[in-house]
PDB file of N, CA and C in Angstrom:
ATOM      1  N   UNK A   1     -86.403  97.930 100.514  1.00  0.00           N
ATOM      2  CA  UNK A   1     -85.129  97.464 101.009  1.00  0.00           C
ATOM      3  C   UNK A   1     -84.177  98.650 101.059  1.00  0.00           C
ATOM      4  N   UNK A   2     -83.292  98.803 101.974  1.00  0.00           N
ATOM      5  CA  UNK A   2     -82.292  99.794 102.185  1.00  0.00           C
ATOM      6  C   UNK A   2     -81.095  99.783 101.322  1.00  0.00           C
ATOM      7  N   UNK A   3     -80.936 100.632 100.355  1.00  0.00           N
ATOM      8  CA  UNK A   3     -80.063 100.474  99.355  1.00  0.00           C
ATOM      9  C   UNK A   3     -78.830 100.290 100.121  1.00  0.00           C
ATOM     10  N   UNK A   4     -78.377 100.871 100.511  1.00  0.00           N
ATOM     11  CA  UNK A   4     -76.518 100.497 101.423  1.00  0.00           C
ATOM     12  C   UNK A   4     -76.720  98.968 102.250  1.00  0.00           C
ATOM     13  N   UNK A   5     -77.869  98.455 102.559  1.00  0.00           N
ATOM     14  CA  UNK A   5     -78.030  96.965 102.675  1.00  0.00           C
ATOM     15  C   UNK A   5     -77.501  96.441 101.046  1.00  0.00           C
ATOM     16  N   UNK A   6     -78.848  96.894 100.600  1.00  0.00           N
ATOM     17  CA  UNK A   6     -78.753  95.844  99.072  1.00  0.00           C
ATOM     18  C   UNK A   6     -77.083  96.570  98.662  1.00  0.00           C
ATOM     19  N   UNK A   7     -76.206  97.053  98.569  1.00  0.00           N
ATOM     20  CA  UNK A   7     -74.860  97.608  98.233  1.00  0.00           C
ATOM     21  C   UNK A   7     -73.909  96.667  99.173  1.00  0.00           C
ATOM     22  N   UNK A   8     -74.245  96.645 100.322  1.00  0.00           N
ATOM     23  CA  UNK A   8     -73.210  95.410 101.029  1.00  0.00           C
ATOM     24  C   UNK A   8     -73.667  93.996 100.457  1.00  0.00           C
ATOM     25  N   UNK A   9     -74.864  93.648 100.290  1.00  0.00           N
ATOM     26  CA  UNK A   9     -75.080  92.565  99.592  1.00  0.00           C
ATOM     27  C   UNK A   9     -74.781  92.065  98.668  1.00  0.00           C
ATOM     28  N   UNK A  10     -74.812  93.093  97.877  1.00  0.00           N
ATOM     29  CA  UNK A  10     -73.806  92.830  96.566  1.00  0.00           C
ATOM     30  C   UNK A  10     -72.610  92.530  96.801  1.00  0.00           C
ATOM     31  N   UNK A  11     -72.058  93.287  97.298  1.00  0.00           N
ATOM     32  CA  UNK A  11     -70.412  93.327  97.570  1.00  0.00           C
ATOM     33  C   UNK A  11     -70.154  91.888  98.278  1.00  0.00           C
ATOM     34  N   UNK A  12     -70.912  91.432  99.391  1.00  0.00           N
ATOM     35  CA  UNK A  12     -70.580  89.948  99.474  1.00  0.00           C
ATOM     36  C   UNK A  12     -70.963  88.751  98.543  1.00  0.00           C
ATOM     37  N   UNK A  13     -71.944  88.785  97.529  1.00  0.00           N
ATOM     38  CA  UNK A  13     -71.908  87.984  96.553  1.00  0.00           C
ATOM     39  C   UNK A  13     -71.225  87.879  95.633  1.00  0.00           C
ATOM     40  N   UNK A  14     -71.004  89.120  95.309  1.00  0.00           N
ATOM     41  CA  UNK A  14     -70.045  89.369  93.895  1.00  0.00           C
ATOM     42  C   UNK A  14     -68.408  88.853  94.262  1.00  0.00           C
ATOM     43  N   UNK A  15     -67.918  89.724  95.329  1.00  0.00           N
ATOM     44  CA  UNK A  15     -66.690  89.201  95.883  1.00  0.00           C
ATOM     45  C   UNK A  15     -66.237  88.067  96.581  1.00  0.00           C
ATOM     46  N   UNK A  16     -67.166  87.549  97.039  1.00  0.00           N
ATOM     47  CA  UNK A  16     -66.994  86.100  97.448  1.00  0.00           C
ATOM     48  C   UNK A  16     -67.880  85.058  97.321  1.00  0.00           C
ATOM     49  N   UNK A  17     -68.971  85.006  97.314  1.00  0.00           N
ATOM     50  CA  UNK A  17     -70.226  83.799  96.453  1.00  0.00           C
ATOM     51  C   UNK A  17     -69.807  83.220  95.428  1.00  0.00           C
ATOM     52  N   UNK A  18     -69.969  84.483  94.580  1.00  0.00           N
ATOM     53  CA  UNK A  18     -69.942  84.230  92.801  1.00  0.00           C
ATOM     54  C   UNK A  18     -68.550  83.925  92.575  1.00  0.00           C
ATOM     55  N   UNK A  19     -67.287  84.258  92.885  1.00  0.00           N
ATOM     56  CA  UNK A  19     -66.322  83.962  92.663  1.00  0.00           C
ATOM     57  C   UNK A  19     -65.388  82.699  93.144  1.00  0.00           C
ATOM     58  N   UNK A  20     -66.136  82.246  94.411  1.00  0.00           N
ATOM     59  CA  UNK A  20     -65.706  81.332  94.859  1.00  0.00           C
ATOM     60  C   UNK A  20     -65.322  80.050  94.030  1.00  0.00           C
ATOM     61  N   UNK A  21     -66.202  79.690  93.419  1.00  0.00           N
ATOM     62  CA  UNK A  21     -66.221  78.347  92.590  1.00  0.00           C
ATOM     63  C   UNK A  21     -65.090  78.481  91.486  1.00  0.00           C
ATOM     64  N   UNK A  22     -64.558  79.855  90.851  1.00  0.00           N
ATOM     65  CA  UNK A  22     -64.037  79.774  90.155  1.00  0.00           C
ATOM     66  C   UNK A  22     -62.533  79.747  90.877  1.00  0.00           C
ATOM     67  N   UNK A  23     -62.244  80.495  92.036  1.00  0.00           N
ATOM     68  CA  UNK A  23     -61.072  80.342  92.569  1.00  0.00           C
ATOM     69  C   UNK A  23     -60.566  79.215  92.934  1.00  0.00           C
ATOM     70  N   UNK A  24     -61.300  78.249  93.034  1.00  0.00           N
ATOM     71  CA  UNK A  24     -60.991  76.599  93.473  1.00  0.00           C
ATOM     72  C   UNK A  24     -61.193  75.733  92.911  1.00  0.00           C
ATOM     73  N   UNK A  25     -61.223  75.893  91.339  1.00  0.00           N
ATOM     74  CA  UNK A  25     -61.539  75.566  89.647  1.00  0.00           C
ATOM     75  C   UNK A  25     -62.504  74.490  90.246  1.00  0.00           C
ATOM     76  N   UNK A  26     -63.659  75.071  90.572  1.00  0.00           N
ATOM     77  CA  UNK A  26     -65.068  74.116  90.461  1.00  0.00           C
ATOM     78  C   UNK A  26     -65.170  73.161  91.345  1.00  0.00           C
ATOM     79  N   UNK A  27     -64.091  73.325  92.164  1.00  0.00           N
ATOM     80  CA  UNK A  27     -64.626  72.193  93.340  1.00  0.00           C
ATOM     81  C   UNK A  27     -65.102  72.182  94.637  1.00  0.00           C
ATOM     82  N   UNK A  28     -66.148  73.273  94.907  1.00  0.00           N
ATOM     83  CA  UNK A  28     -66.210  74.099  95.870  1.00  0.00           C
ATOM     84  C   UNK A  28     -67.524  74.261  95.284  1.00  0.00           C
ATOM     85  N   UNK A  29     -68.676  74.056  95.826  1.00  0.00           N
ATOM     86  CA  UNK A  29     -69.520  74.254  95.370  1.00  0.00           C
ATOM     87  C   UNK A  29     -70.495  75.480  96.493  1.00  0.00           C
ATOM     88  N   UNK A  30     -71.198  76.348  95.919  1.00  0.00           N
ATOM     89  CA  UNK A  30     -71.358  77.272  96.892  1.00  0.00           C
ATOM     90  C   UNK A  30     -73.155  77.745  96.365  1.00  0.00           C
ATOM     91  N   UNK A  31     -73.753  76.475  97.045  1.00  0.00           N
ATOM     92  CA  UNK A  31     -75.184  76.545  97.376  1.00  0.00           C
ATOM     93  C   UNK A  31     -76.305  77.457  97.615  1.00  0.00           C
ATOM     94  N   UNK A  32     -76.595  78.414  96.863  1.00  0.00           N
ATOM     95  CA  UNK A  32     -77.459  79.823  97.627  1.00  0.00           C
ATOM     96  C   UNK A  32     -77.843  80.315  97.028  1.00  0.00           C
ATOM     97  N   UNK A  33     -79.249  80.675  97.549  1.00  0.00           N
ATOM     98  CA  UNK A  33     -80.318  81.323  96.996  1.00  0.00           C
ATOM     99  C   UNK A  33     -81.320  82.285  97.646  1.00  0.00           C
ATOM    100  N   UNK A  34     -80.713  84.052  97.057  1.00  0.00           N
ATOM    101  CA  UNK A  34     -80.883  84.722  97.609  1.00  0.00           C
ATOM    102  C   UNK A  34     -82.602  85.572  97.119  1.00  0.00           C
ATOM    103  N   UNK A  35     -83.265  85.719  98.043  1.00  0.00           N
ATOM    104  CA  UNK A  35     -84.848  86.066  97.146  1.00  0.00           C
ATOM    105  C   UNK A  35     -84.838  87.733  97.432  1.00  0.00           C
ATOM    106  N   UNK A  36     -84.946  88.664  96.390  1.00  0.00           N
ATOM    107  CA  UNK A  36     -84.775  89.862  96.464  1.00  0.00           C
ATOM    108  C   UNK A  36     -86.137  90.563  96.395  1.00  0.00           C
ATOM    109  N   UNK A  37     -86.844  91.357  97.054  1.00  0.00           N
ATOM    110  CA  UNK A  37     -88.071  92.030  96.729  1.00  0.00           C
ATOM    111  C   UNK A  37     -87.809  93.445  96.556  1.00  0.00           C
ATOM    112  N   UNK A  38     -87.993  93.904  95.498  1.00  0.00           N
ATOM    113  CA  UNK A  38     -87.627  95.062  95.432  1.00  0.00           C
ATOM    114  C   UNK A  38     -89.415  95.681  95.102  1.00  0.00           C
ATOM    115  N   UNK A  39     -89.455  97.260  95.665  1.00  0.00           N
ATOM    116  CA  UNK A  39     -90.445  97.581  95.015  1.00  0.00           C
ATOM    117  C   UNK A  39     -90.085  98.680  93.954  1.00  0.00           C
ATOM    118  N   UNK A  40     -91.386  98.700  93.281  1.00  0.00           N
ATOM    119  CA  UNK A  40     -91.397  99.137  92.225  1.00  0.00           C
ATOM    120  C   UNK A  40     -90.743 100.802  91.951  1.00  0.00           C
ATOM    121  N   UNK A  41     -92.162 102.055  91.773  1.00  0.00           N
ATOM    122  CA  UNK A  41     -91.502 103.354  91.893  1.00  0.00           C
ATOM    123  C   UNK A  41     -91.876 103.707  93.285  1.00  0.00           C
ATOM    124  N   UNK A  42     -90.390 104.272  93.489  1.00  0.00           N
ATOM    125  CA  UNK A  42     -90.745 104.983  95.280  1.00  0.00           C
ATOM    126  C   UNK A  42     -90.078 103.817  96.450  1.00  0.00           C
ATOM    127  N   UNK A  43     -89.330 102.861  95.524  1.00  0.00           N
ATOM    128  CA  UNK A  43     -88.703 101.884  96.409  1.00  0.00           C
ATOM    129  C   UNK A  43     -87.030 102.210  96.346  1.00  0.00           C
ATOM    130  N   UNK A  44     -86.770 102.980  95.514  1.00  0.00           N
ATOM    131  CA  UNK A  44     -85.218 103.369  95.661  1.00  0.00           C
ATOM    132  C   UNK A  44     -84.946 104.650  94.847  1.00  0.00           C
ATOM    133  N   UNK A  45     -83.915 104.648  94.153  1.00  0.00           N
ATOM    134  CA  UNK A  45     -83.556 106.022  94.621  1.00  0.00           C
ATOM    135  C   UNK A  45     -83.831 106.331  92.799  1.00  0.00           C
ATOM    136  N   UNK A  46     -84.368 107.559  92.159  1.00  0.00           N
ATOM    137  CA  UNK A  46     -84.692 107.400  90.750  1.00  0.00           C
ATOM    138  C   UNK A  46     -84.048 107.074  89.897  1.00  0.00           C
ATOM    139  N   UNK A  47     -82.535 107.213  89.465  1.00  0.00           N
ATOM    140  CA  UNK A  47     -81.301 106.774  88.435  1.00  0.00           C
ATOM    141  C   UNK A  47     -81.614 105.520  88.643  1.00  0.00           C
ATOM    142  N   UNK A  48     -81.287 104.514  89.717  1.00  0.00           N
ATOM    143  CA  UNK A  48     -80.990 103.405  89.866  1.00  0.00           C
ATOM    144  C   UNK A  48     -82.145 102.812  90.391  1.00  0.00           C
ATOM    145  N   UNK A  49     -83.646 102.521  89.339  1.00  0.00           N
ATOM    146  CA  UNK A  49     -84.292 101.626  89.764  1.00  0.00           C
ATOM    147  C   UNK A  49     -84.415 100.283  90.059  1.00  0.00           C
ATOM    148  N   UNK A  50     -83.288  99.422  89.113  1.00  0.00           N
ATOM    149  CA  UNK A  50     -83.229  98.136  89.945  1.00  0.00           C
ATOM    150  C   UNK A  50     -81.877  97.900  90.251  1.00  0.00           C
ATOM    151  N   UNK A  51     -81.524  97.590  91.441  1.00  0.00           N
ATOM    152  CA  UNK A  51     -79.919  97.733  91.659  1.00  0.00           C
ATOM    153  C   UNK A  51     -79.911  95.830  91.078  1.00  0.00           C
ATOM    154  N   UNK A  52     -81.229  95.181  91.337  1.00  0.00           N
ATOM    155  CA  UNK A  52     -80.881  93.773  90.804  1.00  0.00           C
ATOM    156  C   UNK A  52     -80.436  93.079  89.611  1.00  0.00           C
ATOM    157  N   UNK A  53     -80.252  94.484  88.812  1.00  0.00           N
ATOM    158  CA  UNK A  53     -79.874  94.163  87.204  1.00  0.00           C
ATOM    159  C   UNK A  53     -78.228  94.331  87.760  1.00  0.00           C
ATOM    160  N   UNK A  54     -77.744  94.522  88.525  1.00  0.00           N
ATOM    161  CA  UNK A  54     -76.158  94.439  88.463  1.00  0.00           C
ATOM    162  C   UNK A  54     -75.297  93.359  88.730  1.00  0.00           C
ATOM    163  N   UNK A  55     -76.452  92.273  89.343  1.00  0.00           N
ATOM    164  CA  UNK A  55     -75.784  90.897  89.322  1.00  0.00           C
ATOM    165  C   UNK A  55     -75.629  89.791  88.253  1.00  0.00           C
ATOM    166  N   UNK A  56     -76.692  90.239  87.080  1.00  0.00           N
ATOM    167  CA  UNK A  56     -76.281  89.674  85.754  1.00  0.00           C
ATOM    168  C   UNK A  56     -75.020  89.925  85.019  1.00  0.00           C
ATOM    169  N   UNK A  57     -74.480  90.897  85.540  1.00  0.00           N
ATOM    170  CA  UNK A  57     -72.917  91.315  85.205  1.00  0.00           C
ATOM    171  C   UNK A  57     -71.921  90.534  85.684  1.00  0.00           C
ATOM    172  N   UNK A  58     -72.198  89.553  86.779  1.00  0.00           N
ATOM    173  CA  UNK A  58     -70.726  89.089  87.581  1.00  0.00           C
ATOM    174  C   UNK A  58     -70.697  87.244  87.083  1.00  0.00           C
ATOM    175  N   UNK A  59     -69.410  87.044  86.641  1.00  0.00           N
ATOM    176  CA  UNK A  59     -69.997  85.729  86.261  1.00  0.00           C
ATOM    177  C   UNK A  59     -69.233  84.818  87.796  1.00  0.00           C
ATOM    178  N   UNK A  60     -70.263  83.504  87.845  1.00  0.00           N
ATOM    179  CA  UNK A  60     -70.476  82.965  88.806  1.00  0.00           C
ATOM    180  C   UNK A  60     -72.234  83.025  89.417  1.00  0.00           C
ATOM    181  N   UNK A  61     -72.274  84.203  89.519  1.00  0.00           N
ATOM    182  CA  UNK A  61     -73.861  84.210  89.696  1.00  0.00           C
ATOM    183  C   UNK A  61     -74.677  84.298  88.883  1.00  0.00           C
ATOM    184  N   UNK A  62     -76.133  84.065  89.316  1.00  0.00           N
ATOM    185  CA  UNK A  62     -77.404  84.123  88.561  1.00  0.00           C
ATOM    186  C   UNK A  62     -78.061  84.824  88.956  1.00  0.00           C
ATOM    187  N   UNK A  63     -79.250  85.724  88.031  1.00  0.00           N
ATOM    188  CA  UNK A  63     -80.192  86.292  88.611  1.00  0.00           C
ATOM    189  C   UNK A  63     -81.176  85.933  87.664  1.00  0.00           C
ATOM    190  N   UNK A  64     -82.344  85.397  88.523  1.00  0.00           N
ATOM    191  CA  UNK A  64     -83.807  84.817  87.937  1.00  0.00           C
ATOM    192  C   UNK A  64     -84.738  85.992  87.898  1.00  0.00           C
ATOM    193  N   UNK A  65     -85.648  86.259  87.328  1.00  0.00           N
ATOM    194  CA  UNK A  65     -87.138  86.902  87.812  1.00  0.00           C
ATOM    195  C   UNK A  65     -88.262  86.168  86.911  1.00  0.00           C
ATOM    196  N   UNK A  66     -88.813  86.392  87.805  1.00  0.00           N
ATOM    197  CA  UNK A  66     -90.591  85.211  87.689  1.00  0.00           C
ATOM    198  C   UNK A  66     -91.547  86.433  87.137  1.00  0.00           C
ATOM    199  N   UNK A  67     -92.298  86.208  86.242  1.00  0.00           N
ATOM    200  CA  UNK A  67     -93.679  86.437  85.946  1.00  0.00           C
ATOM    201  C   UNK A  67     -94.768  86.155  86.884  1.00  0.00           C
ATOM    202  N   UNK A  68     -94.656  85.036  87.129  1.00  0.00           N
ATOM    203  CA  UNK A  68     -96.045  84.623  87.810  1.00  0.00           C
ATOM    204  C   UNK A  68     -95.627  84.436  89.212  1.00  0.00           C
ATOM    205  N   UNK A  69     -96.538  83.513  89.645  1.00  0.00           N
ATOM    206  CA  UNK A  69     -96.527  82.861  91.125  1.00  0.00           C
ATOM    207  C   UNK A  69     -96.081  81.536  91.180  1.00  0.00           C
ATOM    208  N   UNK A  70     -96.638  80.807  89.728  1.00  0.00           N
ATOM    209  CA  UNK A  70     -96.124  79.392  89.274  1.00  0.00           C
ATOM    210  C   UNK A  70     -94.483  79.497  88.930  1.00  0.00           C
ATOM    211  N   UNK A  71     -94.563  80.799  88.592  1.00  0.00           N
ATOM    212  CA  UNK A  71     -93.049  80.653  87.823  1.00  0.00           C
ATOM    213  C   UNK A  71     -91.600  80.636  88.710  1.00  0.00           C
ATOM    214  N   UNK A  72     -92.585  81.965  90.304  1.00  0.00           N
ATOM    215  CA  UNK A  72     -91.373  81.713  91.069  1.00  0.00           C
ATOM    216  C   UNK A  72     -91.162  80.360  91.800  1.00  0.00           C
ATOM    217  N   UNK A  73     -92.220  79.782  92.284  1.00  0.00           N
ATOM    218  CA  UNK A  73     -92.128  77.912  92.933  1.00  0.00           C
ATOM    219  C   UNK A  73     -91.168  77.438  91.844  1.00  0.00           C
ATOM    220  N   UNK A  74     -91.263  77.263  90.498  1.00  0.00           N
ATOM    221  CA  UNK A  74     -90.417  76.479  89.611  1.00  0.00           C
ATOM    222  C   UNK A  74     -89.079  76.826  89.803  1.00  0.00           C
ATOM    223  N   UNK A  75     -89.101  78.003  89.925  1.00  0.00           N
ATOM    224  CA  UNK A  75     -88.014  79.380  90.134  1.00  0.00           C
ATOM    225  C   UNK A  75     -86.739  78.775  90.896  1.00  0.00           C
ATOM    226  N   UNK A  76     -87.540  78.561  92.322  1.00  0.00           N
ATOM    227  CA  UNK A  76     -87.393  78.268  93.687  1.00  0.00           C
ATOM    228  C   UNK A  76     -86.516  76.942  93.864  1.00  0.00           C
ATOM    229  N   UNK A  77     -87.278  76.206  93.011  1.00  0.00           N
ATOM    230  CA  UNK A  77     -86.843  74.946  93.245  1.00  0.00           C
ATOM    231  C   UNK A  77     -85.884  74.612  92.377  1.00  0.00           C
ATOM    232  N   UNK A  78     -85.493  75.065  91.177  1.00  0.00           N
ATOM    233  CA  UNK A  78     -84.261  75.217  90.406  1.00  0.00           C
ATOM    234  C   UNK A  78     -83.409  75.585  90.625  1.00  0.00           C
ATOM    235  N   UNK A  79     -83.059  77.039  91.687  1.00  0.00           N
ATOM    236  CA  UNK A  79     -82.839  77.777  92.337  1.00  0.00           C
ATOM    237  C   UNK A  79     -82.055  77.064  93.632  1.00  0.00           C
ATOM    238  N   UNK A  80     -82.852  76.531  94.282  1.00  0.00           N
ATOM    239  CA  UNK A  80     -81.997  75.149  95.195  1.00  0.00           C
ATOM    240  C   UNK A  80     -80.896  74.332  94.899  1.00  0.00           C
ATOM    241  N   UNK A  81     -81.852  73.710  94.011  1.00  0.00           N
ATOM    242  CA  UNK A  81     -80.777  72.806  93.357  1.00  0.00           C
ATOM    243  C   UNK A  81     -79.586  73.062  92.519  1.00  0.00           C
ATOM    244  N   UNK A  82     -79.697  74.469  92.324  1.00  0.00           N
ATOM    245  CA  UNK A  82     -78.335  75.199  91.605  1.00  0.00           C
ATOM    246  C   UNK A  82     -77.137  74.849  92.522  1.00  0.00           C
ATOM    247  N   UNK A  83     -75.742  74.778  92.253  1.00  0.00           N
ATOM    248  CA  UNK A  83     -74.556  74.606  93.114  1.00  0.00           C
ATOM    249  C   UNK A  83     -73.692  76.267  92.718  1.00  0.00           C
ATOM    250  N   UNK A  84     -74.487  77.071  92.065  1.00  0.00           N
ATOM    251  CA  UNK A  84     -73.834  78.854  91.864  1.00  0.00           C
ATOM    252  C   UNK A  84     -75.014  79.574  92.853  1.00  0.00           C
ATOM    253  N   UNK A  85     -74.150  80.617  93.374  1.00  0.00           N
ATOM    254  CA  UNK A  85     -75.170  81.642  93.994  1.00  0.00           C
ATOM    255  C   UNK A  85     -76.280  82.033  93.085  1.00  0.00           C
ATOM    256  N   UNK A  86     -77.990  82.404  93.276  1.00  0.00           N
ATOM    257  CA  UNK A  86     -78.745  82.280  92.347  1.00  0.00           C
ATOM    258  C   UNK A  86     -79.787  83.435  93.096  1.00  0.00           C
ATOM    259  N   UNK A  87     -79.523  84.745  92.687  1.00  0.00           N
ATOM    260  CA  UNK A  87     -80.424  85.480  93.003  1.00  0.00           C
ATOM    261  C   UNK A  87     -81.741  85.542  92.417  1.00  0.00           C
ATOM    262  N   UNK A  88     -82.903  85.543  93.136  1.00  0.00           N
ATOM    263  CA  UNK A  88     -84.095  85.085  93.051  1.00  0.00           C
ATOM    264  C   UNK A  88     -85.140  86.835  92.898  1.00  0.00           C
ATOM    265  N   UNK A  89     -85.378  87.188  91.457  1.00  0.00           N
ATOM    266  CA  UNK A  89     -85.940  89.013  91.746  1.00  0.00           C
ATOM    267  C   UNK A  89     -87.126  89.012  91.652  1.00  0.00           C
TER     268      UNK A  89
END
C-alpha cells in the first residue's frame, strides 16, 4: 500500500470517522469497516513498519488484527455490526 495513501487515510478517519460520534454526543452513528493489508518487511518504509498501530491511539476508532482465517470472518462480522469506525489489520 502507498504510504501517503495510507497517511490521507488516516487523516480522514481520525479527523472525521472517529470523531464524529463524539461531536454529536452519540447520536450519529458512523458505520465502517476499513480492511487494511499491509505487508510485512519491504512493504513500507523501515522506522515505520506498521503505520496501523497509529489508529489505536485515536479514541472513537478501533483497530482489530486476526490470527487466523477463522478469526478474521468473526473479525468481519463484529466489525459490521460495530456503529464506531473499525479498522480491520
Amino acid at each position: 500500500m502507498n504510504i501517503v495513501f495510507l497517511a490521507g487515510l488516516l487523516d480522514q478517519l481520525v479527523n472525521q470517522a472517529a470523531k464524529m460520534r463524539y461531536m454529536f454526543g452519540g447520536q450519529v452513528k458512523i458505520p465502517l469497516v476499513v480492511r487494511l493489508y499491509l505487508r510485512g518487511a519491504g512493504g513500507s518504509c523501515p522506522p515505520c513498519p506498521s503505520h496501523a498501530c497509529s489508529y489505536m491511539h485515536f479514541p472513537g476508532s478501533r483497530l482489530v488484527a486476526a490470527a487466523t482465517p477463522h478469526d478474521v470472518k468473526g473479525l468481519l462480522f463484529t466489525a459490521i455490526e460495530d456503529e464506531n469506525p473499525v479498522t480491520l489489520h
